[in-house]
N, C-alpha and C. Protein backbone atom coordinates (compact mmCIF):
# COMPACT_ATOMS: atom_id res chain seq x y z
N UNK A 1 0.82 -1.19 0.00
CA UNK A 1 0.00 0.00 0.00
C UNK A 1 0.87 1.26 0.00
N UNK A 2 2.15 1.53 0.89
CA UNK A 2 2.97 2.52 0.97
C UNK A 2 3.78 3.04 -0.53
N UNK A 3 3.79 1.95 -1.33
CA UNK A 3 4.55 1.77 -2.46
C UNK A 3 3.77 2.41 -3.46
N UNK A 4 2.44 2.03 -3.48
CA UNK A 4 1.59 2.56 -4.48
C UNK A 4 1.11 4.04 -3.89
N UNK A 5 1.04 4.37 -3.01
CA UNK A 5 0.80 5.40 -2.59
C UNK A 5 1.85 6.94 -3.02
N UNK A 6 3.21 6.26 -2.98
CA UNK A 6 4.46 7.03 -3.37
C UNK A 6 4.39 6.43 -4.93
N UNK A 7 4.08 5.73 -5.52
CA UNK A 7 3.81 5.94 -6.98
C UNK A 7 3.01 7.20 -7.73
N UNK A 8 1.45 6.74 -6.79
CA UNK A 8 0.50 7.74 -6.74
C UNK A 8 1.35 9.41 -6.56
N UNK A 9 1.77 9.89 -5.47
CA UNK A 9 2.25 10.80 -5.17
C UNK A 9 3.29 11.34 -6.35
N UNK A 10 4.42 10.63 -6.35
CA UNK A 10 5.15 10.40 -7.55
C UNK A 10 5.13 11.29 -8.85
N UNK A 11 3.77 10.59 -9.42
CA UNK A 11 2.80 10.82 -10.70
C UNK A 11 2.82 11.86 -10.89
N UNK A 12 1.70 12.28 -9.44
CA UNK A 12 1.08 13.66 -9.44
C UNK A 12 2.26 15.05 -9.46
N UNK A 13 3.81 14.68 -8.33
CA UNK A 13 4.67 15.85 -8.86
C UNK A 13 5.11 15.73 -10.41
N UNK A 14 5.43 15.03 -10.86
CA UNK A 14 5.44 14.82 -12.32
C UNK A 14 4.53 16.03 -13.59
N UNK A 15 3.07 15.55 -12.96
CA UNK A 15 2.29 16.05 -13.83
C UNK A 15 2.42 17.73 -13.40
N UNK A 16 2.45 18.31 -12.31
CA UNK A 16 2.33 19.80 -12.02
C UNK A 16 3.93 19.98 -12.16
N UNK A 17 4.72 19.41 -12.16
CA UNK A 17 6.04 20.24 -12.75
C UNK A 17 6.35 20.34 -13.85
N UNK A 18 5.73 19.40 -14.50
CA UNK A 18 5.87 19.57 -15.89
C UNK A 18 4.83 20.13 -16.97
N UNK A 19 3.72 20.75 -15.88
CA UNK A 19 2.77 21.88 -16.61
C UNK A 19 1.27 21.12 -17.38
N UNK A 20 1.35 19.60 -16.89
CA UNK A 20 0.59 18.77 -17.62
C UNK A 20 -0.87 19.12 -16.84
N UNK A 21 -1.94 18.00 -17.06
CA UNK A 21 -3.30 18.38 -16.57
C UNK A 21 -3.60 16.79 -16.12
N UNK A 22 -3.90 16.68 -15.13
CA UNK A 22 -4.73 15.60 -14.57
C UNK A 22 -5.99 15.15 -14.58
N UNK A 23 -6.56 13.94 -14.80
CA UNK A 23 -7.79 13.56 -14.54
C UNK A 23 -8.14 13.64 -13.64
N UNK A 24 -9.15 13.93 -12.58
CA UNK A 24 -9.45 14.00 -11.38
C UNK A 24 -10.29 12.70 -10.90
N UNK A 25 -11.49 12.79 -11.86
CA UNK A 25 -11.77 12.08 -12.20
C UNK A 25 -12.51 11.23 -13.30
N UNK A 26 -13.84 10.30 -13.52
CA UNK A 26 -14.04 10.53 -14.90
C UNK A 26 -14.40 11.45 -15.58
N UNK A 27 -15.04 12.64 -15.02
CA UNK A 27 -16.07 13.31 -15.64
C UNK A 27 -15.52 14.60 -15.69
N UNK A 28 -14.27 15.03 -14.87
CA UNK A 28 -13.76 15.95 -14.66
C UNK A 28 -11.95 16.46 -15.09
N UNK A 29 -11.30 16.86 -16.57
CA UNK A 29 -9.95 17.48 -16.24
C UNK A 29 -9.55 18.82 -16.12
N UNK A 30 -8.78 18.91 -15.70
CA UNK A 30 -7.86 20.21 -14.89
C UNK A 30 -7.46 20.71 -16.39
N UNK A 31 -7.70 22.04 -16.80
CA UNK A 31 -7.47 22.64 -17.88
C UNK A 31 -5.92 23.18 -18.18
N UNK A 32 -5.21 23.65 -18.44
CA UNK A 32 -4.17 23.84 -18.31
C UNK A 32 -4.39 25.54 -19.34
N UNK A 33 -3.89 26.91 -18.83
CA UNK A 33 -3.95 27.66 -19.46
C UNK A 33 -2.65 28.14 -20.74
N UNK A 34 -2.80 27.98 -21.76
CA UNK A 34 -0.98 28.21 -22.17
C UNK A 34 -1.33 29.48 -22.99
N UNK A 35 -0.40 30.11 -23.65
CA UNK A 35 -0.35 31.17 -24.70
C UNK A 35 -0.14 30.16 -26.11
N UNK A 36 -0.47 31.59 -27.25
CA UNK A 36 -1.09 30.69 -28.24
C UNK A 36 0.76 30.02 -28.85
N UNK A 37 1.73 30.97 -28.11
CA UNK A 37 3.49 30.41 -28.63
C UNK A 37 3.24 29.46 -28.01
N UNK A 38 2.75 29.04 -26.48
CA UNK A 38 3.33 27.95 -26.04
C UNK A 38 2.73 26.42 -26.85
N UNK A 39 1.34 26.43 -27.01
CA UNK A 39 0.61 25.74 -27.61
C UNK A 39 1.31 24.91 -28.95
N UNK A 40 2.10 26.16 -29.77
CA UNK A 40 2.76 25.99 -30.69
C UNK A 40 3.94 25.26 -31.16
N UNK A 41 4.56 25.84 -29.64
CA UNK A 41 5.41 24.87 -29.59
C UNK A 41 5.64 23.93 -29.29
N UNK A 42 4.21 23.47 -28.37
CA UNK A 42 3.71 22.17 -27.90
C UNK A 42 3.76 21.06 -29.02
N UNK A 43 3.39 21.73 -29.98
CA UNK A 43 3.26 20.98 -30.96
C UNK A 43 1.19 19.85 -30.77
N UNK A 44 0.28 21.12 -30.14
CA UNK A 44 -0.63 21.05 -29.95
C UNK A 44 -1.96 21.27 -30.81
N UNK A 45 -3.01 20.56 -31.05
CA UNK A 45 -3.73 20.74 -32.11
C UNK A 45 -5.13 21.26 -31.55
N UNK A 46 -5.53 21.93 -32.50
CA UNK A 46 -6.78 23.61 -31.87
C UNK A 46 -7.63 22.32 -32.38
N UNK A 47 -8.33 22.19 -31.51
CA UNK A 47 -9.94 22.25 -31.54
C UNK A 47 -11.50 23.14 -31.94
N UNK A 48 -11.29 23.95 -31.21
CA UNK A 48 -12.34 24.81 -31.44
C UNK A 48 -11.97 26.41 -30.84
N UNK A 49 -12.78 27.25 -31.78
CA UNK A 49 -12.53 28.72 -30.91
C UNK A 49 -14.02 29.49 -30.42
N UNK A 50 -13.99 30.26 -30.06
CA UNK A 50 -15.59 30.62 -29.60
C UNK A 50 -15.23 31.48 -28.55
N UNK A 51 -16.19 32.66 -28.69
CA UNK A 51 -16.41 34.33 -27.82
C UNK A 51 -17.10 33.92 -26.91
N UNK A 52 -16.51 34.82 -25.96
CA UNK A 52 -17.33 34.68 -24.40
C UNK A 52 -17.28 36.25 -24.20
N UNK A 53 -18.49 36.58 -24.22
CA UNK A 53 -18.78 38.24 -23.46
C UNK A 53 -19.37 38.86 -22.34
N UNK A 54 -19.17 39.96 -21.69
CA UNK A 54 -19.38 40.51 -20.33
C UNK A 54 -19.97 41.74 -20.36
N UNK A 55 -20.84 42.13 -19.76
CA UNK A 55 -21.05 43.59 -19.26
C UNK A 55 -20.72 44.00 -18.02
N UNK A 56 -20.42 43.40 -17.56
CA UNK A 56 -20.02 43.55 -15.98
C UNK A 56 -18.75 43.93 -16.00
N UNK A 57 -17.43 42.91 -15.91
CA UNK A 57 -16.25 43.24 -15.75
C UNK A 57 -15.38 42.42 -15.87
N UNK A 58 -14.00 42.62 -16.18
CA UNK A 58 -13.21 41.40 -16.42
C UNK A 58 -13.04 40.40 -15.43
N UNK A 59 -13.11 40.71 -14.13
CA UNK A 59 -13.13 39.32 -13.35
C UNK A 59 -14.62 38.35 -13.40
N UNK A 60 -15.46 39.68 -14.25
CA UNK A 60 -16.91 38.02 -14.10
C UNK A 60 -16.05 37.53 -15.26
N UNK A 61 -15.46 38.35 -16.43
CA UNK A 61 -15.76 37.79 -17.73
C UNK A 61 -14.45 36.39 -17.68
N UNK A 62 -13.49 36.75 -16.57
CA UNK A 62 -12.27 35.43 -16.21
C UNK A 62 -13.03 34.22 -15.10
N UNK A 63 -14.04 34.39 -14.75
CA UNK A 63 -15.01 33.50 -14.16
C UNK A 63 -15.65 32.60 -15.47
N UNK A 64 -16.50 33.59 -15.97
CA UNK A 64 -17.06 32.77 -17.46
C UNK A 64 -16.39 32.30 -18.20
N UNK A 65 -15.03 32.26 -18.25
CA UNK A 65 -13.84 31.48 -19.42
C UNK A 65 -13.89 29.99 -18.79
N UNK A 66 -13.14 30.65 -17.16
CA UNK A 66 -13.08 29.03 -16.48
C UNK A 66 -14.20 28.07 -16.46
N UNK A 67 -15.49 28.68 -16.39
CA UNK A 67 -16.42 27.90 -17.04
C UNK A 67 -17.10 27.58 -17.60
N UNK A 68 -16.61 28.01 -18.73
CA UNK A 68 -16.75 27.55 -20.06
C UNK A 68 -15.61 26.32 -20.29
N UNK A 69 -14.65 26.67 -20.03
CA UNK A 69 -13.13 25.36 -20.03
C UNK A 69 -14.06 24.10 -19.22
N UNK A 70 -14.06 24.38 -18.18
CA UNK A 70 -14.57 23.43 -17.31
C UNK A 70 -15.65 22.52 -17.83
N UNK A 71 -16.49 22.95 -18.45
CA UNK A 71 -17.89 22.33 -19.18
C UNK A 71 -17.22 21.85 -19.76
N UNK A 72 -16.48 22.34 -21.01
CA UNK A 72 -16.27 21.47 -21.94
C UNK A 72 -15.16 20.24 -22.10
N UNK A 73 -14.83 20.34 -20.69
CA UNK A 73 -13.44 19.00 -20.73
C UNK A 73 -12.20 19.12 -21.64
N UNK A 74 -11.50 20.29 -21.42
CA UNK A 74 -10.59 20.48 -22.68
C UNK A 74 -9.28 20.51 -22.00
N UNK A 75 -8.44 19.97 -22.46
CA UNK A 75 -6.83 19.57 -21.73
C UNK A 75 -5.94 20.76 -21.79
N UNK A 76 -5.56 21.50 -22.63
CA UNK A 76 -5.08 23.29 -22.54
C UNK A 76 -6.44 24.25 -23.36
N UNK A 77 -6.33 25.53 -23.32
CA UNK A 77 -6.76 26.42 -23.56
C UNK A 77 -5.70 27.56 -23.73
N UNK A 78 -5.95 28.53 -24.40
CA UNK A 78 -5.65 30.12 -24.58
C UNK A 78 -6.98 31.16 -24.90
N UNK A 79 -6.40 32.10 -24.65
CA UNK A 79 -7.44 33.25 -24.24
C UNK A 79 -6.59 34.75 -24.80
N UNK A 80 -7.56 35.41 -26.05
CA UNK A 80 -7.12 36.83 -26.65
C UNK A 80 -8.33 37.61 -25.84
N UNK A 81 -7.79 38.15 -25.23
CA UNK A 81 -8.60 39.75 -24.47
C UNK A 81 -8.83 40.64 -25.74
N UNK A 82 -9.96 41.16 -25.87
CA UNK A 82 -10.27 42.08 -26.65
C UNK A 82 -10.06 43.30 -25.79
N UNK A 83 -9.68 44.33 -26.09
CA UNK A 83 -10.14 45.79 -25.31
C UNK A 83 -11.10 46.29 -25.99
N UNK A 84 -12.13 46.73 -24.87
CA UNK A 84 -12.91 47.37 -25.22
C UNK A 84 -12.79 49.03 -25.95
N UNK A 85 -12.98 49.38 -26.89
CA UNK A 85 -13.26 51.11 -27.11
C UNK A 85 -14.33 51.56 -27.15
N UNK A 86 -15.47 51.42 -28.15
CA UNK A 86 -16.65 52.24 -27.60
C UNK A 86 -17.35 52.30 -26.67
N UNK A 87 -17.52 51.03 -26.39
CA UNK A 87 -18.57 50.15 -25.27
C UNK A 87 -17.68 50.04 -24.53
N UNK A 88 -17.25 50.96 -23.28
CA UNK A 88 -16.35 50.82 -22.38
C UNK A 88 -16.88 49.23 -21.24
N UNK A 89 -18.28 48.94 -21.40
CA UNK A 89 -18.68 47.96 -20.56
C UNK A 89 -18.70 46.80 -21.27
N UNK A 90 -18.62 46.61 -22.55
CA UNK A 90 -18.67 45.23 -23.18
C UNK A 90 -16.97 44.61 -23.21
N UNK A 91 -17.03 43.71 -22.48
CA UNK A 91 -15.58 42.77 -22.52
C UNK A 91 -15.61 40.99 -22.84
N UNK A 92 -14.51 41.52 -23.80
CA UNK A 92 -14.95 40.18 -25.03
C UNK A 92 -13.23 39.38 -24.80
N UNK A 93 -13.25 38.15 -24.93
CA UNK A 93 -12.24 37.52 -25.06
C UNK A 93 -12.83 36.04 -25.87
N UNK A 94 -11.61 35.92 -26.52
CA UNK A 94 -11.50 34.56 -27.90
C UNK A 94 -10.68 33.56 -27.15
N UNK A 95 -11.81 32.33 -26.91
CA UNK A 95 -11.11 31.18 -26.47
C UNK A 95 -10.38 30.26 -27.78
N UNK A 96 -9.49 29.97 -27.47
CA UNK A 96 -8.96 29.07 -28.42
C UNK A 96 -8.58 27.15 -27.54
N UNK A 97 -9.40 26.10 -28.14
CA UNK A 97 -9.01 25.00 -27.07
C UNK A 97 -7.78 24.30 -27.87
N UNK A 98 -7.11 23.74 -27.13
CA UNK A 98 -6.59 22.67 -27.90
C UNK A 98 -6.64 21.46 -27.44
N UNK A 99 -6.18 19.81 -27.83
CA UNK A 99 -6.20 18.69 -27.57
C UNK A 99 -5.04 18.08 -27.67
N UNK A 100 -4.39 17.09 -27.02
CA UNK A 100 -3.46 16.23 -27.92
C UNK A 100 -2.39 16.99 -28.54
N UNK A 101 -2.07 15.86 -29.61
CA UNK A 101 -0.59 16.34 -30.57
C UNK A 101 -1.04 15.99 -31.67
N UNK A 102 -0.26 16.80 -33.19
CA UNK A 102 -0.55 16.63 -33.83
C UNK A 102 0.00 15.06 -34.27
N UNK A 103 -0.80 14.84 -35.73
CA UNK A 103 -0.44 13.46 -35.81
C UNK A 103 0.45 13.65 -37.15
């Protein structure tokens, strides 16, 4: 039991030092946020992109990203902030997901 336990343990520094994302469990993974260089150089493949907007303020509109990530079960993500100019209250940001490696 001690053995698998320090396997277990093991794993898990593995996966957070090396920036990876864990299953938690079935229904649930840990998103990982990267920029769209890092992604790139990941050698990571986009999935899908899609707007998320706010009238309120950028911390609801960094609430509504995380769950939006969260719903959709996606292993990294990136995020382009729009600035607002006319509509000083409308705040827009472009999710970009990615999956995997390319093949």
């Amino acid at each position: 039991m001690k053995k698998l336990l320090s396997i277990v343990l093991f794993a898990m520094v593995l996966v957070f030092a090396f920036g990876g994302y864990a299953a938690l469990d079935s229904h649930h993974v840990v998103a990982k946020k990267v920029t769209r260089a890092e992604a790139k150089s990941m050698g990571l493949n986009k999935t899908a992109y899609y707007m998320v907007y706010n009238t309120e303020d950028m911390a609801r509109l960094d609430d509504q990203i995380k769950e939006k990530v969260e719903q959709r079960s996606v292993a990294y993500y990136s995020v382009v902030y729009f600035v607002p100019r006319r509509n000083k209250d409308h705040y827009q940001a472009m999710i970009t997901e990615y999956n995997g490696k390319f093949e």
